[in-house]
PDB file of N, CA and C in Angstrom:
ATOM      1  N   UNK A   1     -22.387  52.311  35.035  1.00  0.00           N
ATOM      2  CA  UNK A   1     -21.143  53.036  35.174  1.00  0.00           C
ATOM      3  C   UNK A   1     -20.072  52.031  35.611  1.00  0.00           C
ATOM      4  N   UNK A   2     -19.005  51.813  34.715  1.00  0.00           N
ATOM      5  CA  UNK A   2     -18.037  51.043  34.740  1.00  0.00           C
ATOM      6  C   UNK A   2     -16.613  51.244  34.925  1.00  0.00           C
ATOM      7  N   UNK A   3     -16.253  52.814  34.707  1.00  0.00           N
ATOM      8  CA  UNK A   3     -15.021  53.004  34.095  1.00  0.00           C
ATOM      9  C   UNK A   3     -14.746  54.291  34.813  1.00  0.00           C
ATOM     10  N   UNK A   4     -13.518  55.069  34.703  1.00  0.00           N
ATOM     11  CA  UNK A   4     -13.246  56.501  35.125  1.00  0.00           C
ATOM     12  C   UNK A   4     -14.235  57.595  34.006  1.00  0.00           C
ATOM     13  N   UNK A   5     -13.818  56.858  32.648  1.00  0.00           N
ATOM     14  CA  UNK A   5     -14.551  57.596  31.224  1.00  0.00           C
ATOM     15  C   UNK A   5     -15.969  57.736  31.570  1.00  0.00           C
ATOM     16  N   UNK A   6     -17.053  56.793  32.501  1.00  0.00           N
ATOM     17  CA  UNK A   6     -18.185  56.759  32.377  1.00  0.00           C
ATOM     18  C   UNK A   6     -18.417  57.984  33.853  1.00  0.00           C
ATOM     19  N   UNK A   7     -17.121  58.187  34.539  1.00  0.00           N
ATOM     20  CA  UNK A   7     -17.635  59.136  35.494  1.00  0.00           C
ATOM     21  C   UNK A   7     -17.527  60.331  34.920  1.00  0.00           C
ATOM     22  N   UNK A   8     -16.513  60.515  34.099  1.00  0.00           N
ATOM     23  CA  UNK A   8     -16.182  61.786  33.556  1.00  0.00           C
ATOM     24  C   UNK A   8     -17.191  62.247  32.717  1.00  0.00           C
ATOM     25  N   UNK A   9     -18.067  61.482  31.895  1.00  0.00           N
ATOM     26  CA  UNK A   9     -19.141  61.561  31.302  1.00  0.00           C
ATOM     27  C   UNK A   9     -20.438  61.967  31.735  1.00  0.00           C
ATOM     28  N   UNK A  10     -20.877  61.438  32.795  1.00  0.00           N
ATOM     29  CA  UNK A  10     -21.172  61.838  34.042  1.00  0.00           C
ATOM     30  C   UNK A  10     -21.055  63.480  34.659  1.00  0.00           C
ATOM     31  N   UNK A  11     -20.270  63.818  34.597  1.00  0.00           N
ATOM     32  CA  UNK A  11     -19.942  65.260  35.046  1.00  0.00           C
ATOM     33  C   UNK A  11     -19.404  65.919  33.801  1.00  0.00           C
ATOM     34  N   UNK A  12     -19.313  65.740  32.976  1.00  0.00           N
ATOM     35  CA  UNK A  12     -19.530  66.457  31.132  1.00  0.00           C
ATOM     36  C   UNK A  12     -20.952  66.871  30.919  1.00  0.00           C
ATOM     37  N   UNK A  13     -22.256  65.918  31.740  1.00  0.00           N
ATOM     38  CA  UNK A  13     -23.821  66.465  31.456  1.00  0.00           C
ATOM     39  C   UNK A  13     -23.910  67.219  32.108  1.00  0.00           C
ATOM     40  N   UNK A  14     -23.152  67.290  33.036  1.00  0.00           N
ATOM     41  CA  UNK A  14     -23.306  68.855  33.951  1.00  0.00           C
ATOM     42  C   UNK A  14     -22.309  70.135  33.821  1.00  0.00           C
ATOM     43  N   UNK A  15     -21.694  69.918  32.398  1.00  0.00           N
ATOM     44  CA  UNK A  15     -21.305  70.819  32.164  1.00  0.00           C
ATOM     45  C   UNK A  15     -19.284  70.920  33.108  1.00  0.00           C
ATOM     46  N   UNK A  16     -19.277  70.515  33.626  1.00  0.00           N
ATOM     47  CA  UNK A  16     -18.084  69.788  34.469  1.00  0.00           C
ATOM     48  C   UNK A  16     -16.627  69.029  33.487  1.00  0.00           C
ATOM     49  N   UNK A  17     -15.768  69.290  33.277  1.00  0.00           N
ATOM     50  CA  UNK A  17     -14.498  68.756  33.066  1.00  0.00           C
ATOM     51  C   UNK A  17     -13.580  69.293  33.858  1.00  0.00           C
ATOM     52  N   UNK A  18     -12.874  67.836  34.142  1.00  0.00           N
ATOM     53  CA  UNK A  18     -11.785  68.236  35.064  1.00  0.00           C
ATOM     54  C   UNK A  18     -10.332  67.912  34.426  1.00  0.00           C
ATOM     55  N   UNK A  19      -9.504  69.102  34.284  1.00  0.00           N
ATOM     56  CA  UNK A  19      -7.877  68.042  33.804  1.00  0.00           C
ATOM     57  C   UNK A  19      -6.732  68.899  34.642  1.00  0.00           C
ATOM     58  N   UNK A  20      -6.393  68.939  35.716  1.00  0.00           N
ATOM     59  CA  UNK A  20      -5.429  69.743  36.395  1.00  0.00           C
ATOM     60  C   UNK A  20      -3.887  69.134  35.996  1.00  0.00           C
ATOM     61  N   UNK A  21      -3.850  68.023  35.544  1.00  0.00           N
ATOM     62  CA  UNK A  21      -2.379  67.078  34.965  1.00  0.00           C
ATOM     63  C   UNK A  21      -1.828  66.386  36.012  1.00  0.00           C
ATOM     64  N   UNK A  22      -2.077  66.355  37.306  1.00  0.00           N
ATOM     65  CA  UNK A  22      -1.770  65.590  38.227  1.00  0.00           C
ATOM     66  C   UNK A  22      -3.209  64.527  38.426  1.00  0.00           C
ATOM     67  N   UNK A  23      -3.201  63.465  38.109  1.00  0.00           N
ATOM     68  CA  UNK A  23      -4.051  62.225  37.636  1.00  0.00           C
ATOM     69  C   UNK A  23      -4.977  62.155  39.234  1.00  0.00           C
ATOM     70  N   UNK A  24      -4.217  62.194  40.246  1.00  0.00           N
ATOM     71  CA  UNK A  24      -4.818  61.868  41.581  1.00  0.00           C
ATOM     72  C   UNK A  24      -5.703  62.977  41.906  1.00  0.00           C
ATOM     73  N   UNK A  25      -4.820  64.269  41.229  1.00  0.00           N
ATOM     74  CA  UNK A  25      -6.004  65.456  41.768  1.00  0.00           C
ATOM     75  C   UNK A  25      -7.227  65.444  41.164  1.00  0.00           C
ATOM     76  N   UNK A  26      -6.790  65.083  39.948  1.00  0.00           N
ATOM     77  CA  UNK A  26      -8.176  64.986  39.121  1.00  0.00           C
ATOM     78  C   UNK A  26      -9.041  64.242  39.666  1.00  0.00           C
ATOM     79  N   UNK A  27      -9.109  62.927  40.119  1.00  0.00           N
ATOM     80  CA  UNK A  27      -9.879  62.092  40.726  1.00  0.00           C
ATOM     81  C   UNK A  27     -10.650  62.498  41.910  1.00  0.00           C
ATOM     82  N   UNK A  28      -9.465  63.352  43.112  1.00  0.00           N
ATOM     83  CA  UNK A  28     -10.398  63.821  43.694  1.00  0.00           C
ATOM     84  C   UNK A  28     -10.757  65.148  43.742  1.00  0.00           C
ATOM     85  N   UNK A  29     -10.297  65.733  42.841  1.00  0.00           N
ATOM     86  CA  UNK A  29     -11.337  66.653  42.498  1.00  0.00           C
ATOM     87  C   UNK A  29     -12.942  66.457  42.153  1.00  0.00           C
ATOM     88  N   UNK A  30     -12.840  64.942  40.936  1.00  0.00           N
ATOM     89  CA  UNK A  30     -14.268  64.569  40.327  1.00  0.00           C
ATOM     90  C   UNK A  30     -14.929  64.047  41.974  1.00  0.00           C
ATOM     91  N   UNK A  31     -14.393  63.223  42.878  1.00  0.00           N
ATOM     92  CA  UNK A  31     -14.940  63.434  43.701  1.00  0.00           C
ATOM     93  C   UNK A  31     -15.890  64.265  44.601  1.00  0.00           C
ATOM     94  N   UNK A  32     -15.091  65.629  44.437  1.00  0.00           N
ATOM     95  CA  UNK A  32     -15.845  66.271  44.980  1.00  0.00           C
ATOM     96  C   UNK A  32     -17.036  67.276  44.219  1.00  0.00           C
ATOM     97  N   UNK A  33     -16.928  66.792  43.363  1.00  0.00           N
ATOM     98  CA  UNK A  33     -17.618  67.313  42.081  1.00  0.00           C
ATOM     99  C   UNK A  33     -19.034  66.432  42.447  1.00  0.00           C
ATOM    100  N   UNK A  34     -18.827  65.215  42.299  1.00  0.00           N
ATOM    101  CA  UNK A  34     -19.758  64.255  42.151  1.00  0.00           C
ATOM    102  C   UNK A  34     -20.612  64.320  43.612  1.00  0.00           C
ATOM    103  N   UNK A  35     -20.036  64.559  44.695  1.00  0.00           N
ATOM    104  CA  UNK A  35     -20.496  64.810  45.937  1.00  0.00           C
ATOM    105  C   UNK A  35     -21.735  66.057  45.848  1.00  0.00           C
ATOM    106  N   UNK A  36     -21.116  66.840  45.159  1.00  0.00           N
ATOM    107  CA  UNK A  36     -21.751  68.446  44.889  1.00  0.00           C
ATOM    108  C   UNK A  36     -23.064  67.940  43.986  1.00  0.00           C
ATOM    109  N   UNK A  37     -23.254  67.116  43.003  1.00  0.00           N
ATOM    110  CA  UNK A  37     -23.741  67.039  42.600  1.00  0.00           C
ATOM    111  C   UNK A  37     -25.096  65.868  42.992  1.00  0.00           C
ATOM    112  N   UNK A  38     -24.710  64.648  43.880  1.00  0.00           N
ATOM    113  CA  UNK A  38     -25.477  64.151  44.664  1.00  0.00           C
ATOM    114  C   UNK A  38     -26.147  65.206  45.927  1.00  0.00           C
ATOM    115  N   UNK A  39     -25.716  66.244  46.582  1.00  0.00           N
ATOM    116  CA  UNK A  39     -26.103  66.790  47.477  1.00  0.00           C
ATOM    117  C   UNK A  39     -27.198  67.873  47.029  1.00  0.00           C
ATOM    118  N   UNK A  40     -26.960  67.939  45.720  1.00  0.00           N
ATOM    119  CA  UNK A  40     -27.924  68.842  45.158  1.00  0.00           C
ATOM    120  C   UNK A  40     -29.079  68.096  44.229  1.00  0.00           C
ATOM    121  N   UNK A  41     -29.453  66.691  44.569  1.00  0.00           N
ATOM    122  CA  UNK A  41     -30.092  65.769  43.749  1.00  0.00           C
ATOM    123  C   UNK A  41     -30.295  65.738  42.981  1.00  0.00           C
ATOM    124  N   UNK A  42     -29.198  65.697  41.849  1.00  0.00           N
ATOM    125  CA  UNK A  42     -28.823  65.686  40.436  1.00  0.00           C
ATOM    126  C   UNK A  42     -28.712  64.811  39.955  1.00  0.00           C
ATOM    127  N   UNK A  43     -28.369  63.888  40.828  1.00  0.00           N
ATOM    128  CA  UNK A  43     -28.123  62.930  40.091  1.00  0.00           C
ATOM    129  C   UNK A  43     -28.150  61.736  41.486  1.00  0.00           C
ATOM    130  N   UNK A  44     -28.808  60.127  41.041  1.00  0.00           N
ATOM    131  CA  UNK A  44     -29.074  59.084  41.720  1.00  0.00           C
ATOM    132  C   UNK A  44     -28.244  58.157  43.027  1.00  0.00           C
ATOM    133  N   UNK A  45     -28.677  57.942  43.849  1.00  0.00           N
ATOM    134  CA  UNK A  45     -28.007  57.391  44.978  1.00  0.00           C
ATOM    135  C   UNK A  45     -26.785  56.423  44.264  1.00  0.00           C
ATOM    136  N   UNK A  46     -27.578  55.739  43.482  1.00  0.00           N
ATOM    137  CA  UNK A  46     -27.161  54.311  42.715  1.00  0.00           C
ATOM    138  C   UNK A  46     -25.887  55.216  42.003  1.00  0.00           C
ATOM    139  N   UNK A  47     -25.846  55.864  41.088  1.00  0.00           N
ATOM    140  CA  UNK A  47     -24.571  56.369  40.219  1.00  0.00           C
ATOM    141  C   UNK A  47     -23.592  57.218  40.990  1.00  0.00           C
ATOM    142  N   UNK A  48     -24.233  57.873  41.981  1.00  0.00           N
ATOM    143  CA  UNK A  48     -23.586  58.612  43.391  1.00  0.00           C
ATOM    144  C   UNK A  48     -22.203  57.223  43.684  1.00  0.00           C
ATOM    145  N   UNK A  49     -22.778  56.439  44.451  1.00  0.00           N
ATOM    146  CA  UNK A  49     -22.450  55.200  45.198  1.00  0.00           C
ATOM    147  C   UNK A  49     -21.089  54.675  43.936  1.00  0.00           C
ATOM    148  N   UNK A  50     -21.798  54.275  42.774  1.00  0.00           N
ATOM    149  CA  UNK A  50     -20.569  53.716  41.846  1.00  0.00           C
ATOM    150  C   UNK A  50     -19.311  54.521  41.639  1.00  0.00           C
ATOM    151  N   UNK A  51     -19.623  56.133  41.460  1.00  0.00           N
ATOM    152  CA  UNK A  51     -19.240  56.868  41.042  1.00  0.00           C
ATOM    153  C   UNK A  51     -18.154  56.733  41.896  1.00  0.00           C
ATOM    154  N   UNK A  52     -18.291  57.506  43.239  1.00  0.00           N
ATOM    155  CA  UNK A  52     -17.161  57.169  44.305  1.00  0.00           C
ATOM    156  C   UNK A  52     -16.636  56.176  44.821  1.00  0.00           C
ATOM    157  N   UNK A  53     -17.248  55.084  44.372  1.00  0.00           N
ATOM    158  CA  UNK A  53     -16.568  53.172  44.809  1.00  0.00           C
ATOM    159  C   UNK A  53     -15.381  53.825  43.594  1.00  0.00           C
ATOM    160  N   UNK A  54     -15.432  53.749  42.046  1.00  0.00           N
ATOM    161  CA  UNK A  54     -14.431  54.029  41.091  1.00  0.00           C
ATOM    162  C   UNK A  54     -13.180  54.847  41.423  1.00  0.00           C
ATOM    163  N   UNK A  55     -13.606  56.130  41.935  1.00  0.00           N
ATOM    164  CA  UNK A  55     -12.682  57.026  41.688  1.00  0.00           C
ATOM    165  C   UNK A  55     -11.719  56.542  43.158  1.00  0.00           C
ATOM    166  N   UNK A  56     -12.271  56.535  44.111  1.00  0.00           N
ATOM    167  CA  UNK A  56     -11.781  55.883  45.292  1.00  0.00           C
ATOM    168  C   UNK A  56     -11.162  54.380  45.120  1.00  0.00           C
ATOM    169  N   UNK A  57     -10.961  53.731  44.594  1.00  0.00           N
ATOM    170  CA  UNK A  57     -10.271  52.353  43.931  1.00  0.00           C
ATOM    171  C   UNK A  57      -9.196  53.003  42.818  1.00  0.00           C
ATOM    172  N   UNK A  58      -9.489  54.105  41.697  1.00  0.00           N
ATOM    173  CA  UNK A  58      -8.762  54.307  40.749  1.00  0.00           C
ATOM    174  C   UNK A  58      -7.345  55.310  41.612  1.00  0.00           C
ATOM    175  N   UNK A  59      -7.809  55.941  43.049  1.00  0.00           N
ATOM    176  CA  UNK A  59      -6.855  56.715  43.406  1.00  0.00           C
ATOM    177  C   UNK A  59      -5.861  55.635  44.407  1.00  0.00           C
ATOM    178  N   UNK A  60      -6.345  54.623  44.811  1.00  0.00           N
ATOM    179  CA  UNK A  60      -5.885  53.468  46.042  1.00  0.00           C
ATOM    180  C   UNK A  60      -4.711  53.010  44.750  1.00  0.00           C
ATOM    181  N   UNK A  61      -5.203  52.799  43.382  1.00  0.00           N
ATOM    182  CA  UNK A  61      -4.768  51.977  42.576  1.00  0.00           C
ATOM    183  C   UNK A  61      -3.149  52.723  42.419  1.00  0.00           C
ATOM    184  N   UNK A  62      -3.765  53.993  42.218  1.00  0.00           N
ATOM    185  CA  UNK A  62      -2.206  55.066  41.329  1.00  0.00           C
ATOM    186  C   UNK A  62      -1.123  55.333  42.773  1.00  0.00           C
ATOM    187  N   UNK A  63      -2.334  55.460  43.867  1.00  0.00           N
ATOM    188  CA  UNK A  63      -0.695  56.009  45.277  1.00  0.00           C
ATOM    189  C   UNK A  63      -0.141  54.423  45.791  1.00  0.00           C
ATOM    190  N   UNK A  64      -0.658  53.000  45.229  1.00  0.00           N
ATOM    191  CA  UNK A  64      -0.029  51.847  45.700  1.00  0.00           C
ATOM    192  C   UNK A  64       1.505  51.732  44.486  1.00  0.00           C
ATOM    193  N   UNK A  65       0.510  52.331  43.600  1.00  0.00           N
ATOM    194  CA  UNK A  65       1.605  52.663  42.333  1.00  0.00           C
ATOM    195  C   UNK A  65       3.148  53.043  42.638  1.00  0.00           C
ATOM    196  N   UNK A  66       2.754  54.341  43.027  1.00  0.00           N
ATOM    197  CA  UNK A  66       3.810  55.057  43.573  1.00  0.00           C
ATOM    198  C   UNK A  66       4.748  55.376  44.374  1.00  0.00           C
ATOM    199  N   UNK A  67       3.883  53.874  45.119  1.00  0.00           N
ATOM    200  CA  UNK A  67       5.003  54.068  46.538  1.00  0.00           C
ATOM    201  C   UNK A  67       6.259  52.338  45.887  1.00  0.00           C
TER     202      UNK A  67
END
């Protein structure tokens, strides 16, 4: 898992898409998506761990953006 696309993909096997049009919500929304879905052992420590290093870097990335 490399990318935002590979998280979103990620939570597409579970039936999961997220698009609210505000880019940051989306992120942490998948956040908490992905949380829900590690807590219910769905899915691996290892893709857990990447998953939220990404989305947590992709949201640091857009509010340094903005200010």
């Amino acid at each position: 898992m490399k990318t935002i696309y590979d998280v979103q993909q990620l939570l597409k096997r579970y039936g999961t898409i997220i698009y609210i049009g505000d880019r940051i919500a989306d992120l942490e929304l998948m956040e908490e998506e992905i949380k829900q879905l590690y807590q219910s052992t769905l899915i691996e420590p290892k893709d857990y761990q990447m998953a939220i290093l990404l989305l947590r870097q992709e949201v640091q990335r857009l509010k340094g953006k903005n200010q």
